[in-house]
PDB file of N, CA and C in Angstrom:
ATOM      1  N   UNK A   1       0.854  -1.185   0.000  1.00  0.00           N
ATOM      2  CA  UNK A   1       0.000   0.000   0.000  1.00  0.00           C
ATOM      3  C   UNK A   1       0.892   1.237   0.000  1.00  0.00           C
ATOM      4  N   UNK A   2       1.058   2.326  -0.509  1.00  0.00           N
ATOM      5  CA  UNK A   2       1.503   3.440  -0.689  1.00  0.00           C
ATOM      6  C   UNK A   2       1.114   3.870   0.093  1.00  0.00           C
ATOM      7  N   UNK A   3       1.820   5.367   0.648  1.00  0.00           N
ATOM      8  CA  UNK A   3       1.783   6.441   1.868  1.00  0.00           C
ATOM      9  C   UNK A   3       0.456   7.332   1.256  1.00  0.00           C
ATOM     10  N   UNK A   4       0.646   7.541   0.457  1.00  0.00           N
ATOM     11  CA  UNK A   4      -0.559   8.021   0.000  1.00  0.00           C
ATOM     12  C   UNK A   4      -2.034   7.678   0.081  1.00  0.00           C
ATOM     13  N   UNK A   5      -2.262   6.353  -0.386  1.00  0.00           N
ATOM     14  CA  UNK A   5      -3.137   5.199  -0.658  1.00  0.00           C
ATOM     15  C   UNK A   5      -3.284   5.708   1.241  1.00  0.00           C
ATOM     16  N   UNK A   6      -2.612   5.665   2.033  1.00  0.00           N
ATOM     17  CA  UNK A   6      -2.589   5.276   3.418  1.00  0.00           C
ATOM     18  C   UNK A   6      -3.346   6.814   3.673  1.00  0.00           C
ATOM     19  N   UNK A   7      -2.616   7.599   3.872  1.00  0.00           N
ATOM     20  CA  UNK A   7      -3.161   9.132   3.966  1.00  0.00           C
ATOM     21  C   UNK A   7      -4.081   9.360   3.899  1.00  0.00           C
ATOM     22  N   UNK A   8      -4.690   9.012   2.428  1.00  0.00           N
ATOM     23  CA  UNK A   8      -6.184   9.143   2.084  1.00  0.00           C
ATOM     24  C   UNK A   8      -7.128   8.202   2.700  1.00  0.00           C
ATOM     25  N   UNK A   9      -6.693   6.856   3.025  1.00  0.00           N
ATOM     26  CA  UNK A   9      -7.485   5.784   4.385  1.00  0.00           C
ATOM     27  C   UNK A   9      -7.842   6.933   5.621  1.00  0.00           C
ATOM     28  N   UNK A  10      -7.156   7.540   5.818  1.00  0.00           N
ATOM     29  CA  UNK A  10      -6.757   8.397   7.487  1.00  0.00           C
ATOM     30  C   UNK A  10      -8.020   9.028   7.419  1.00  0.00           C
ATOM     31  N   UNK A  11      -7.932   9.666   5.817  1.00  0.00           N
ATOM     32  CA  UNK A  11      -8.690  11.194   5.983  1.00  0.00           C
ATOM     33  C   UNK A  11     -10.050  10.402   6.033  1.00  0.00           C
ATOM     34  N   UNK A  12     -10.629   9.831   4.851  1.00  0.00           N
ATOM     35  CA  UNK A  12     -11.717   9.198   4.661  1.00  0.00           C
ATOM     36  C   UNK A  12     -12.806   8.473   5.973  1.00  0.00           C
ATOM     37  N   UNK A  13     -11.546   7.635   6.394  1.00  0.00           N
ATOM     38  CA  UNK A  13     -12.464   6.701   7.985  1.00  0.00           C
ATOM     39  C   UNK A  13     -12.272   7.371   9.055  1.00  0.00           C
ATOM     40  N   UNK A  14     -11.860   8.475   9.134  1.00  0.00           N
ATOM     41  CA  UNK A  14     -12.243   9.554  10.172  1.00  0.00           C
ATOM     42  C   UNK A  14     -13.786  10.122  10.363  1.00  0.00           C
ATOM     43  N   UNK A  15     -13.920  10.093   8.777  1.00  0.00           N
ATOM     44  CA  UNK A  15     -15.453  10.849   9.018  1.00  0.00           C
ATOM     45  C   UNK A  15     -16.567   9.860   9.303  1.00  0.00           C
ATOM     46  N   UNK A  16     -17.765  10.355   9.527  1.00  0.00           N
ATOM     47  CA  UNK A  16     -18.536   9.798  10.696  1.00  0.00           C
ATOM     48  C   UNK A  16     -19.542   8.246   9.447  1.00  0.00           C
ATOM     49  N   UNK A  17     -19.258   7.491  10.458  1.00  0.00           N
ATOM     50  CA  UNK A  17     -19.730   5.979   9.703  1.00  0.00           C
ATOM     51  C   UNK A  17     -18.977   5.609   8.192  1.00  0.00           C
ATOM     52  N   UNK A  18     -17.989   6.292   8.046  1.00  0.00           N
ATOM     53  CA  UNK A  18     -17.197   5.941   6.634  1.00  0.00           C
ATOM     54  C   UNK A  18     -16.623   4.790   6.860  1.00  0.00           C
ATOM     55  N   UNK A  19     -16.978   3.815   5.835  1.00  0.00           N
ATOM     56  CA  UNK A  19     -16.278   2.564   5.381  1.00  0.00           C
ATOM     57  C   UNK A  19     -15.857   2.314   4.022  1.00  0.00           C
ATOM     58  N   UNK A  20     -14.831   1.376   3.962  1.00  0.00           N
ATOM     59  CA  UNK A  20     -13.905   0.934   2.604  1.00  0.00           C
ATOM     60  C   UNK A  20     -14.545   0.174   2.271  1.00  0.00           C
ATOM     61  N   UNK A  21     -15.195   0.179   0.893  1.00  0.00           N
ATOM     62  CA  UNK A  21     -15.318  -1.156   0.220  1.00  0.00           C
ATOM     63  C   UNK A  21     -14.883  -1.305  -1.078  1.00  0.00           C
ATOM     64  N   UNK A  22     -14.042  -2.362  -1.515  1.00  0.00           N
ATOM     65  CA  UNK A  22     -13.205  -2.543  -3.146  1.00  0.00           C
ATOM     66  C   UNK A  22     -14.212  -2.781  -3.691  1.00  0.00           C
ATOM     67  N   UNK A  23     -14.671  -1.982  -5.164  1.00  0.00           N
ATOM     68  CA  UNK A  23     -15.230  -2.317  -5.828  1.00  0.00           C
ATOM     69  C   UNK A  23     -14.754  -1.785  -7.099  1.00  0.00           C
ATOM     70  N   UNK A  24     -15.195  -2.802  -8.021  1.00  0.00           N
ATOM     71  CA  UNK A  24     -14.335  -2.206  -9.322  1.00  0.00           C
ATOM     72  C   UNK A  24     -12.956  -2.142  -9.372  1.00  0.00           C
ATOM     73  N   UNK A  25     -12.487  -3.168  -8.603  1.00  0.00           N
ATOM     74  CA  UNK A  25     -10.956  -3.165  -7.886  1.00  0.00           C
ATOM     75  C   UNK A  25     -10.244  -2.017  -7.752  1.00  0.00           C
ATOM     76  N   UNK A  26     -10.664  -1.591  -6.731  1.00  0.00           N
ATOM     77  CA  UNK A  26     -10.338   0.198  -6.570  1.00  0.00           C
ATOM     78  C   UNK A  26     -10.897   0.447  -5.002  1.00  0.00           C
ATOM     79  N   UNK A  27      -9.987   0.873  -4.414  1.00  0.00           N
ATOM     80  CA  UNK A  27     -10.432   1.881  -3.056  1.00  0.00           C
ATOM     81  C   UNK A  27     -12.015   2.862  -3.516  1.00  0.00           C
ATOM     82  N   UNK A  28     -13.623   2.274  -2.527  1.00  0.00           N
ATOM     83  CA  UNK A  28     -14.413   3.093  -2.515  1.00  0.00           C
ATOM     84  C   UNK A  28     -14.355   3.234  -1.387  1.00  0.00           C
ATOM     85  N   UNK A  29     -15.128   4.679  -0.702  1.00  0.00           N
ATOM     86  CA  UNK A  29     -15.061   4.787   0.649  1.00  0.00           C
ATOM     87  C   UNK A  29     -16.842   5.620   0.499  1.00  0.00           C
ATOM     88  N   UNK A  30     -17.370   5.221   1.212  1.00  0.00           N
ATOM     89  CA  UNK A  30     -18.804   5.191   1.345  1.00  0.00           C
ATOM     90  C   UNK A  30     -19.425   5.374   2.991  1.00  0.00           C
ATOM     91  N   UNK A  31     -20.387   6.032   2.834  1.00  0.00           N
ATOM     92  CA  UNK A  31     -21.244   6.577   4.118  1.00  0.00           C
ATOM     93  C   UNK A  31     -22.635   6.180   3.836  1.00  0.00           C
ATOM     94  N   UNK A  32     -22.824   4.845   4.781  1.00  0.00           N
ATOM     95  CA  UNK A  32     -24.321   4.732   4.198  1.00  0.00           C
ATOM     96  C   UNK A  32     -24.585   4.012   3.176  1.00  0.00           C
ATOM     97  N   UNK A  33     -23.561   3.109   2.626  1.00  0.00           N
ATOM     98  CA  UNK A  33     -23.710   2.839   1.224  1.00  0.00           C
ATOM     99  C   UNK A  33     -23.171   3.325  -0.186  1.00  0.00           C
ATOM    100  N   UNK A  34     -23.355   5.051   0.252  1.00  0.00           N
ATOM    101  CA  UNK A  34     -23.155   5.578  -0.847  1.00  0.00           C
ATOM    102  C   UNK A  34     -21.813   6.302  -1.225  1.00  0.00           C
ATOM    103  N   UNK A  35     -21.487   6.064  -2.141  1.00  0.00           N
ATOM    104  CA  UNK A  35     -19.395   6.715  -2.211  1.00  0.00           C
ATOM    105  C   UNK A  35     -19.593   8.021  -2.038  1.00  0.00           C
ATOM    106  N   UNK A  36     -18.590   8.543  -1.123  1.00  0.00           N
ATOM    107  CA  UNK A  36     -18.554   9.489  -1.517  1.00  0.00           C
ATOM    108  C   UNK A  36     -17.073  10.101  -1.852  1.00  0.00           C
ATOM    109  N   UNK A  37     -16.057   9.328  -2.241  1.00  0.00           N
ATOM    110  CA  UNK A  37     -14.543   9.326  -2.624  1.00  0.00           C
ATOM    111  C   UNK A  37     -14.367   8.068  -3.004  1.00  0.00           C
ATOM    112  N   UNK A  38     -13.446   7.929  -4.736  1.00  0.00           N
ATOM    113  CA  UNK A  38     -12.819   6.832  -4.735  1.00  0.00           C
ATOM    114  C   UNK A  38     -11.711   6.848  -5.352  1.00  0.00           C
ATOM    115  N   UNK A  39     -10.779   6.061  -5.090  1.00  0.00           N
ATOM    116  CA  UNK A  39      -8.905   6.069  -5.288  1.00  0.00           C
ATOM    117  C   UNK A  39      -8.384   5.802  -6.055  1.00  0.00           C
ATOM    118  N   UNK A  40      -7.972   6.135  -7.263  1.00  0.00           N
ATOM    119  CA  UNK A  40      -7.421   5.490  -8.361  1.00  0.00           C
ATOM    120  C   UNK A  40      -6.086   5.215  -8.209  1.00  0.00           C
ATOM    121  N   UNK A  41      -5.756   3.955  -7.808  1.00  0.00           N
ATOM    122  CA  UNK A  41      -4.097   3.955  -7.354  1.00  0.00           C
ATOM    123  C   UNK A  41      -2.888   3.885  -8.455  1.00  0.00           C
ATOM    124  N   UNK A  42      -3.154   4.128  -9.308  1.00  0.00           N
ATOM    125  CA  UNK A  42      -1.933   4.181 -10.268  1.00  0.00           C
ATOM    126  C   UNK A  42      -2.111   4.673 -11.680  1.00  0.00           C
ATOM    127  N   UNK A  43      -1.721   6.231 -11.898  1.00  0.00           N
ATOM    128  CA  UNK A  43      -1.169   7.023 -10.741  1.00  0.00           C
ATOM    129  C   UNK A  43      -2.199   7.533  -9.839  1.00  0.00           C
ATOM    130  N   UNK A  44      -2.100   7.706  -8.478  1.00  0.00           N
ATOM    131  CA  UNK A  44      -2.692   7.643  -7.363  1.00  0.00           C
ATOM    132  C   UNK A  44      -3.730   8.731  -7.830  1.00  0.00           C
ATOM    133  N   UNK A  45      -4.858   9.012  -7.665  1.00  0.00           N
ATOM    134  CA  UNK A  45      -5.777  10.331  -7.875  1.00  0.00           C
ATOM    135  C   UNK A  45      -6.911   9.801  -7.204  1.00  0.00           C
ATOM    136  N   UNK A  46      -7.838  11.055  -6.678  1.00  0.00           N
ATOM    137  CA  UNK A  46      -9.536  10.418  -6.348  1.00  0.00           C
ATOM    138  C   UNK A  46     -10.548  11.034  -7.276  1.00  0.00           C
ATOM    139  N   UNK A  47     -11.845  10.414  -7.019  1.00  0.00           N
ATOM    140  CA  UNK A  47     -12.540  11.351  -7.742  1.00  0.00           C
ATOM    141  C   UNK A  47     -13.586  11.640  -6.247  1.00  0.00           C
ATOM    142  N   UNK A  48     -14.200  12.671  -6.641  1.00  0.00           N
ATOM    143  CA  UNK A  48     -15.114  13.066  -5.573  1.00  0.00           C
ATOM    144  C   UNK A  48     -15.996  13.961  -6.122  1.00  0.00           C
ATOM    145  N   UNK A  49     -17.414  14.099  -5.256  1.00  0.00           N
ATOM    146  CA  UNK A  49     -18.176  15.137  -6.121  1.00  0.00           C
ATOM    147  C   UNK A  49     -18.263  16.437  -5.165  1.00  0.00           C
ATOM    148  N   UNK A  50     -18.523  17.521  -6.613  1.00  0.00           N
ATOM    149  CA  UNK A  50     -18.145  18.465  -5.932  1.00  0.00           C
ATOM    150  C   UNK A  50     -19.540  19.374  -6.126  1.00  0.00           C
ATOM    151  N   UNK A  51     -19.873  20.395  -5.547  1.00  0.00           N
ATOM    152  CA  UNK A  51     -21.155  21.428  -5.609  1.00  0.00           C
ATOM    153  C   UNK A  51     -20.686  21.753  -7.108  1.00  0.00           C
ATOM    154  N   UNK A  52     -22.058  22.127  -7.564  1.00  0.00           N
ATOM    155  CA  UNK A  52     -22.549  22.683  -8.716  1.00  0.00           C
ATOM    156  C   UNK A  52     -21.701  23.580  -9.122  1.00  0.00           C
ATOM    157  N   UNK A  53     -20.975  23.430 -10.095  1.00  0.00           N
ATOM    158  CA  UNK A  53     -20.301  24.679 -10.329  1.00  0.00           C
ATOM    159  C   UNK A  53     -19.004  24.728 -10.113  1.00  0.00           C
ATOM    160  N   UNK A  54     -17.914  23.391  -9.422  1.00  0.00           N
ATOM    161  CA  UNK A  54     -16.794  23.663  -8.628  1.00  0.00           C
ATOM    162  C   UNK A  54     -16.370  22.625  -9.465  1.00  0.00           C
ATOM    163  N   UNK A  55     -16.672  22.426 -10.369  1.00  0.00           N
ATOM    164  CA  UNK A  55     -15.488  21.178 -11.278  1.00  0.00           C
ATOM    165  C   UNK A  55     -15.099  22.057 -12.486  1.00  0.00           C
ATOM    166  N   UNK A  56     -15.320  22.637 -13.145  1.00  0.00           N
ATOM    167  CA  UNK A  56     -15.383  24.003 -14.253  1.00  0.00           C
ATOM    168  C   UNK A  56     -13.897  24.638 -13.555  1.00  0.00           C
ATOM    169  N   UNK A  57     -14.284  24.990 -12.354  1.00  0.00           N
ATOM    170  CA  UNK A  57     -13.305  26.108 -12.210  1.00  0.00           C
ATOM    171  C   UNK A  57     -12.304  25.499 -11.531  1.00  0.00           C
ATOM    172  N   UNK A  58     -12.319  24.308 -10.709  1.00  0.00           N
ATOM    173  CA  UNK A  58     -11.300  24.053 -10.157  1.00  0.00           C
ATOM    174  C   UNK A  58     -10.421  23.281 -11.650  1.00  0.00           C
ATOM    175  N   UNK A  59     -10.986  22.755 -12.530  1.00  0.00           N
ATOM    176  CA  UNK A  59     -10.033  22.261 -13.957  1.00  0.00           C
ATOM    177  C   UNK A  59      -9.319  23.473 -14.380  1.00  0.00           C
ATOM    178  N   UNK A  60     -10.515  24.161 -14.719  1.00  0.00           N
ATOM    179  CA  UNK A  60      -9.950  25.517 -15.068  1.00  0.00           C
ATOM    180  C   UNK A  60      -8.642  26.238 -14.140  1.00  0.00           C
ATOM    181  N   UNK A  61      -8.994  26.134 -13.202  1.00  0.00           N
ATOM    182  CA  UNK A  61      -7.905  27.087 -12.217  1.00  0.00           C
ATOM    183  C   UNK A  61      -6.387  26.195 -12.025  1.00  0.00           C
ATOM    184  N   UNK A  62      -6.130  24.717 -12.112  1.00  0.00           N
ATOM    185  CA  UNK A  62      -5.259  23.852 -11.911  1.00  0.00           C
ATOM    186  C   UNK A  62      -5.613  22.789 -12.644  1.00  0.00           C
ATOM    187  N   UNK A  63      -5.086  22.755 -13.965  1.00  0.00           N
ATOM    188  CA  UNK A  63      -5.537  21.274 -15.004  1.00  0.00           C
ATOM    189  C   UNK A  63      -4.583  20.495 -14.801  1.00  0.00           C
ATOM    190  N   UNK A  64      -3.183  20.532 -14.354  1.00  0.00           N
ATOM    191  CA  UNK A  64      -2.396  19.504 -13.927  1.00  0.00           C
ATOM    192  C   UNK A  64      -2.987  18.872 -12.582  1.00  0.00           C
ATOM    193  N   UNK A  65      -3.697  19.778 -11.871  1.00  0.00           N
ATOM    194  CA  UNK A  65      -4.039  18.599 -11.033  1.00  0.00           C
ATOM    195  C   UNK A  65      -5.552  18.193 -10.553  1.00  0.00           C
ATOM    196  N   UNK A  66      -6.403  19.142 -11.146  1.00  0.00           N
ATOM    197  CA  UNK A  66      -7.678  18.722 -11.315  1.00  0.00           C
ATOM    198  C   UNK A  66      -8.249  18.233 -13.074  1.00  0.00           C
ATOM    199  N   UNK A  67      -9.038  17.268 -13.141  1.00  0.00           N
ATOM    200  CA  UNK A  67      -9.757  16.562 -14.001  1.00  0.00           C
ATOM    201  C   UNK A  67     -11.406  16.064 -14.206  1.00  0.00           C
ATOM    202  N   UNK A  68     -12.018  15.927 -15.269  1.00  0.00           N
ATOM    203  CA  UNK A  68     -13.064  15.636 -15.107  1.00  0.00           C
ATOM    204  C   UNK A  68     -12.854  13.933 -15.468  1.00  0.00           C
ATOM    205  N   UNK A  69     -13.613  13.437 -14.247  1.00  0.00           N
ATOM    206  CA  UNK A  69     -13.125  11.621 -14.089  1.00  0.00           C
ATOM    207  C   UNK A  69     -14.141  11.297 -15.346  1.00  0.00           C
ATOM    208  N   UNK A  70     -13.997   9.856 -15.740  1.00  0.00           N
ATOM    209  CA  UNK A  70     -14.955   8.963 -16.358  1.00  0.00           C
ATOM    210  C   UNK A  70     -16.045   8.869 -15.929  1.00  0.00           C
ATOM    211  N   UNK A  71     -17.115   8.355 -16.220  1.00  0.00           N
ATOM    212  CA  UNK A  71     -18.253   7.706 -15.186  1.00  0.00           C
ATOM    213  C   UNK A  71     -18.981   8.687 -14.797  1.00  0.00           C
ATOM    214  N   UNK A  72     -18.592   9.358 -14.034  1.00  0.00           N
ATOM    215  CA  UNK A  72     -19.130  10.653 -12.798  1.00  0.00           C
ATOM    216  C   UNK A  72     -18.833  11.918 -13.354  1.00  0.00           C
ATOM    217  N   UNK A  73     -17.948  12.580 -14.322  1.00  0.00           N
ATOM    218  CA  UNK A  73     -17.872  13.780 -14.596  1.00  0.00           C
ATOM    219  C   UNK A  73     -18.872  14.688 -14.848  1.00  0.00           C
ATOM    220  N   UNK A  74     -19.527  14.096 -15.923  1.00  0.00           N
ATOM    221  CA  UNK A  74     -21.090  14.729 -15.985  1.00  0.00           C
ATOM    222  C   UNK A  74     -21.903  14.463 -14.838  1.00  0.00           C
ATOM    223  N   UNK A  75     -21.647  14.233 -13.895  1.00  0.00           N
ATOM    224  CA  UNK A  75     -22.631  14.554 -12.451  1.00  0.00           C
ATOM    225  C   UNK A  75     -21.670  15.478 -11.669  1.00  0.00           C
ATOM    226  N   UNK A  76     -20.986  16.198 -11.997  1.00  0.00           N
ATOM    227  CA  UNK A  76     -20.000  16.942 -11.256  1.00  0.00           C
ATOM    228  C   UNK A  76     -19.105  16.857 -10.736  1.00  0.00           C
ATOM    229  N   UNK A  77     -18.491  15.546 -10.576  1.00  0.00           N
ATOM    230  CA  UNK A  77     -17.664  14.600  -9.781  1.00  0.00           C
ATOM    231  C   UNK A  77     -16.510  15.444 -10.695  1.00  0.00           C
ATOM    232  N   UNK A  78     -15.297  15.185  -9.465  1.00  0.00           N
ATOM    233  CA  UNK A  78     -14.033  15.926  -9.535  1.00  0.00           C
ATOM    234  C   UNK A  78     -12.821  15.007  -9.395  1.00  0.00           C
ATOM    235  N   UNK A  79     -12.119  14.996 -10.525  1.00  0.00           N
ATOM    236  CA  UNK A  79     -11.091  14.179 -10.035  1.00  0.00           C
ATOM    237  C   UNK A  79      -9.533  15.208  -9.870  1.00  0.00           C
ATOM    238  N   UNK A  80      -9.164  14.659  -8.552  1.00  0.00           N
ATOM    239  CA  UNK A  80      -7.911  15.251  -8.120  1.00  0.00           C
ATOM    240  C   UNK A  80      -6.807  13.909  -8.261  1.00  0.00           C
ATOM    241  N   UNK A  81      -5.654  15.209  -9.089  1.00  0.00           N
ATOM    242  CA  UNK A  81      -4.302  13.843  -9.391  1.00  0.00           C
ATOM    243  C   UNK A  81      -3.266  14.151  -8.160  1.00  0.00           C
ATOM    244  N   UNK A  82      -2.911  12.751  -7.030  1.00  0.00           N
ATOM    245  CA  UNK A  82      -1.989  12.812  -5.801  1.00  0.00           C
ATOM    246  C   UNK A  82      -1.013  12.434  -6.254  1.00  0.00           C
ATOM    247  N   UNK A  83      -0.344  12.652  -7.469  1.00  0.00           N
ATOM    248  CA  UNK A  83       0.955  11.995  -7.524  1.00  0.00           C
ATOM    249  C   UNK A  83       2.176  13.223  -7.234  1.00  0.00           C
ATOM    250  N   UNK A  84       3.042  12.849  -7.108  1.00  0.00           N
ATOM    251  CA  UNK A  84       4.093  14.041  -6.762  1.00  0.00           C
ATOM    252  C   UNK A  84       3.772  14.404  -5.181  1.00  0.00           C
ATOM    253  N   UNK A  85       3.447  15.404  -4.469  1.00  0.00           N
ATOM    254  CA  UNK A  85       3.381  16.152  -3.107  1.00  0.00           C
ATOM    255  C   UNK A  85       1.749  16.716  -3.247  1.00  0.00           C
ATOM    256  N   UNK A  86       0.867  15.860  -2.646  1.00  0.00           N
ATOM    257  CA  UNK A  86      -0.138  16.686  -3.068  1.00  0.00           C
ATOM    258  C   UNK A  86      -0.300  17.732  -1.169  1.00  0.00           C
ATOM    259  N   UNK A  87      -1.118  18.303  -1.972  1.00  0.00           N
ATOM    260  CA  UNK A  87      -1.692  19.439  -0.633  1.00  0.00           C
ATOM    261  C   UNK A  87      -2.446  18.630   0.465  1.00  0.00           C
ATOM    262  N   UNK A  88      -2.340  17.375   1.155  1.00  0.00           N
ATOM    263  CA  UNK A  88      -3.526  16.915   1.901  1.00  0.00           C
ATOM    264  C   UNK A  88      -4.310  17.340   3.011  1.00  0.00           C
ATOM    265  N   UNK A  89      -3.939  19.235   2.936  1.00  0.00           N
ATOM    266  CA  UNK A  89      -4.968  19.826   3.594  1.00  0.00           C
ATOM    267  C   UNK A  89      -6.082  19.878   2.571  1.00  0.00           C
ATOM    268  N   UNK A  90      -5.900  20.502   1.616  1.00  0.00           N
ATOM    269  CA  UNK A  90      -6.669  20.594   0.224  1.00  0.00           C
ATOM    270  C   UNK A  90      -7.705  19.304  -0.117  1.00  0.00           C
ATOM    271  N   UNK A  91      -6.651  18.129  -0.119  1.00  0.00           N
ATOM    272  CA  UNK A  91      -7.215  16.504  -0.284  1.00  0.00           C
ATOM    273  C   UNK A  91      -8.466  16.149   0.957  1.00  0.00           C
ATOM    274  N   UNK A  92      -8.506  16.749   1.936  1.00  0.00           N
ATOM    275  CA  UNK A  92      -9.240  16.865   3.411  1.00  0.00           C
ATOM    276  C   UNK A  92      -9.888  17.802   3.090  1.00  0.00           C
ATOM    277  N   UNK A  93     -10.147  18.994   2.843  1.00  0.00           N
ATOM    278  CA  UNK A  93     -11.397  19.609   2.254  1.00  0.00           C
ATOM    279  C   UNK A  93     -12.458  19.171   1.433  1.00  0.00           C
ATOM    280  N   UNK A  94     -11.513  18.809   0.314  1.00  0.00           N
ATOM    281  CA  UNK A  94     -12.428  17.970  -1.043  1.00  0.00           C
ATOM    282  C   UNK A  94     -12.792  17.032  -0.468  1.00  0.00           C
ATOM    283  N   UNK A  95     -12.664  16.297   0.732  1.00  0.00           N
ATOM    284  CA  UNK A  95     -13.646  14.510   0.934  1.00  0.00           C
ATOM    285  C   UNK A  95     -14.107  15.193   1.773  1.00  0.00           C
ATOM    286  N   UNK A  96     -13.886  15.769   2.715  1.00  0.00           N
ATOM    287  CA  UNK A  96     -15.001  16.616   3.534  1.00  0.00           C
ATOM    288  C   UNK A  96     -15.806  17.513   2.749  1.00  0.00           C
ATOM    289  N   UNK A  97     -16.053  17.887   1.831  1.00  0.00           N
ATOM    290  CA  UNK A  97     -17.277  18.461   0.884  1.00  0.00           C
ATOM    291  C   UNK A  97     -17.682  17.047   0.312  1.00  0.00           C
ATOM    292  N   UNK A  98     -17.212  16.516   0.096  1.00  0.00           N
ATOM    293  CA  UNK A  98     -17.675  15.445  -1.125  1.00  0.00           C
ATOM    294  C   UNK A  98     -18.443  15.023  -0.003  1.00  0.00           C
ATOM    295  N   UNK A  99     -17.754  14.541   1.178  1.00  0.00           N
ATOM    296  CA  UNK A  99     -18.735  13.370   2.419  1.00  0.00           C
ATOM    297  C   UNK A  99     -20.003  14.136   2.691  1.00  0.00           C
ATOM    298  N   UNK A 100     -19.921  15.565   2.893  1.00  0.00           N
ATOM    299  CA  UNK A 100     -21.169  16.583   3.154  1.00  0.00           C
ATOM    300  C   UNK A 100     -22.237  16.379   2.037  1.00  0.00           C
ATOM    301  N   UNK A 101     -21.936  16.372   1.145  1.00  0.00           N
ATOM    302  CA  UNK A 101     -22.452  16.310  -0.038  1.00  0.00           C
ATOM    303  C   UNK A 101     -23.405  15.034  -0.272  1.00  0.00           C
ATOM    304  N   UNK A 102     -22.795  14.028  -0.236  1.00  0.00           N
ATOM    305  CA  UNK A 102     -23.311  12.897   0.024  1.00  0.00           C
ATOM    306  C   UNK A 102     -24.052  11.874   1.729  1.00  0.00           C
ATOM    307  N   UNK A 103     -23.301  12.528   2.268  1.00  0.00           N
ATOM    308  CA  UNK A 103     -23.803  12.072   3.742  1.00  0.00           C
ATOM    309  C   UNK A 103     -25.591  12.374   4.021  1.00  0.00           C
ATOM    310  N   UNK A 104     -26.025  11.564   4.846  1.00  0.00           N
ATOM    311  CA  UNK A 104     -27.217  12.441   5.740  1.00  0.00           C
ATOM    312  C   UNK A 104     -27.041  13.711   5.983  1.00  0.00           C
ATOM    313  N   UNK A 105     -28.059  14.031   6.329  1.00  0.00           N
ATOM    314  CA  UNK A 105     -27.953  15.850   6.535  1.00  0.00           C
ATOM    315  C   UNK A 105     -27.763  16.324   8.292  1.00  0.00           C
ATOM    316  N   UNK A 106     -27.822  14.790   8.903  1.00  0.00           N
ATOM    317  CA  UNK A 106     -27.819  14.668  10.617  1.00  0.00           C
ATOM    318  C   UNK A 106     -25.906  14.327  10.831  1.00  0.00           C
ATOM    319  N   UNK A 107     -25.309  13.385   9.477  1.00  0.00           N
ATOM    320  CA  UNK A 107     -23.909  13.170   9.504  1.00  0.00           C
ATOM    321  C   UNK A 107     -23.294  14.549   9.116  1.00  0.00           C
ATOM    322  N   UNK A 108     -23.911  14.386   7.638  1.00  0.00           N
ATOM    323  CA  UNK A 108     -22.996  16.005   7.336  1.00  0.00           C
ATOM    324  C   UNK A 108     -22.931  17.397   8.160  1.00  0.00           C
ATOM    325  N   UNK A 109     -23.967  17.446   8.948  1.00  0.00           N
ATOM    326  CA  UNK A 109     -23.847  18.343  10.412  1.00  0.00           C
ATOM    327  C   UNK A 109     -22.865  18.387  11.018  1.00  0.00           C
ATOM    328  N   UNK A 110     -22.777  16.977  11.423  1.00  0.00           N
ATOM    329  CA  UNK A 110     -21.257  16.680  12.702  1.00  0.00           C
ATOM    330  C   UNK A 110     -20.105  17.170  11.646  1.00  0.00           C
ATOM    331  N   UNK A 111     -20.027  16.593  10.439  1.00  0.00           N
ATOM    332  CA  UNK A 111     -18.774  16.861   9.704  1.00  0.00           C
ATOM    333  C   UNK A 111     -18.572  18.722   9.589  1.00  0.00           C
ATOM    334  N   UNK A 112     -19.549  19.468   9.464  1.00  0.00           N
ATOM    335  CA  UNK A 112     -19.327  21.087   9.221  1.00  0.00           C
ATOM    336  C   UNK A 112     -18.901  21.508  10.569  1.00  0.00           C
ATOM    337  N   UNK A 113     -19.408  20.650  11.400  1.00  0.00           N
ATOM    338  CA  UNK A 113     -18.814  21.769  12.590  1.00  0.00           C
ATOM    339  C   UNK A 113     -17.996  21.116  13.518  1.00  0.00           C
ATOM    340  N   UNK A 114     -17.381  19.953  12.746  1.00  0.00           N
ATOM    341  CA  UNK A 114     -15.717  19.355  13.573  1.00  0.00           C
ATOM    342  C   UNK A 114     -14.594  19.949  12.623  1.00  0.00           C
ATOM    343  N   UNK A 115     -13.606  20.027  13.485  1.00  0.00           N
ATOM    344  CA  UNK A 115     -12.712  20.595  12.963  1.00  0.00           C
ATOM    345  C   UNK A 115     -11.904  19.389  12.193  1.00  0.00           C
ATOM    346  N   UNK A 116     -10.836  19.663  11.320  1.00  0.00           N
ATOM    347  CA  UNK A 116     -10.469  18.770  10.477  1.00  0.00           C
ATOM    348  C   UNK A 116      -9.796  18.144  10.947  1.00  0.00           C
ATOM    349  N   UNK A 117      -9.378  16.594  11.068  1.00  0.00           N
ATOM    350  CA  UNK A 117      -7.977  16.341  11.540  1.00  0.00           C
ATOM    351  C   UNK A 117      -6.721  16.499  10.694  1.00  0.00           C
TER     352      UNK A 117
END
């Protein structure tokens, strides 16, 4: 498993009822069932979804390291590339929006008003 691959475990099963499940032979990480981050390990990147409007500009603003993924792009889903040094304060924002996004609205509560680890 890569430090990375590991990092992104940390951030993910921190948040509230998040679990791993391989599917599509690939790191999903899901709340409830439903993904809300998944890992593309080689080269390492996630995709995640992002609010209306925040995949446009984050490609736009950084195309080396933001992308629109397969599958999910046209639903807004965001893919971020971790290879090299990524920002994993940055990487911890984006799954904490993505988990908000997707979570209950009683989970995504606890997640807005804990602080990040």
């Amino acid at each position: 498993m890569s430090a990375g691959l590991a990092q992104l475990r940390r951030i993910c099963l921190a948040l509230p009822e998040a679990e791993e499940r391989e599917t599509w032979e690939t790191p999903t990480f899901r709340v409830r069932g439903k993904i809300f981050c998944m890992a593309m390990p080689d080269p390492l990147a996630i995709w995640v979804k992002a609010p209306r409007g925040s995949q446009e500009l984050l490609i736009e603003a950084a195309p080396a390291r933001f992308f629109r993924p397969p599958y999910l792009g046209h639903k807004g889903w965001v893919g971020v590339n971790l290879s090299g040094r990524p920002d994993w304060a940055e990487v911890e924002a984006l799954v904490r929006r993505s988990y908000s996004l997707i979570a209950p609205r009683a989970l995504a509560a606890r997640v807005a008003t804990a602080e990040p680890g």
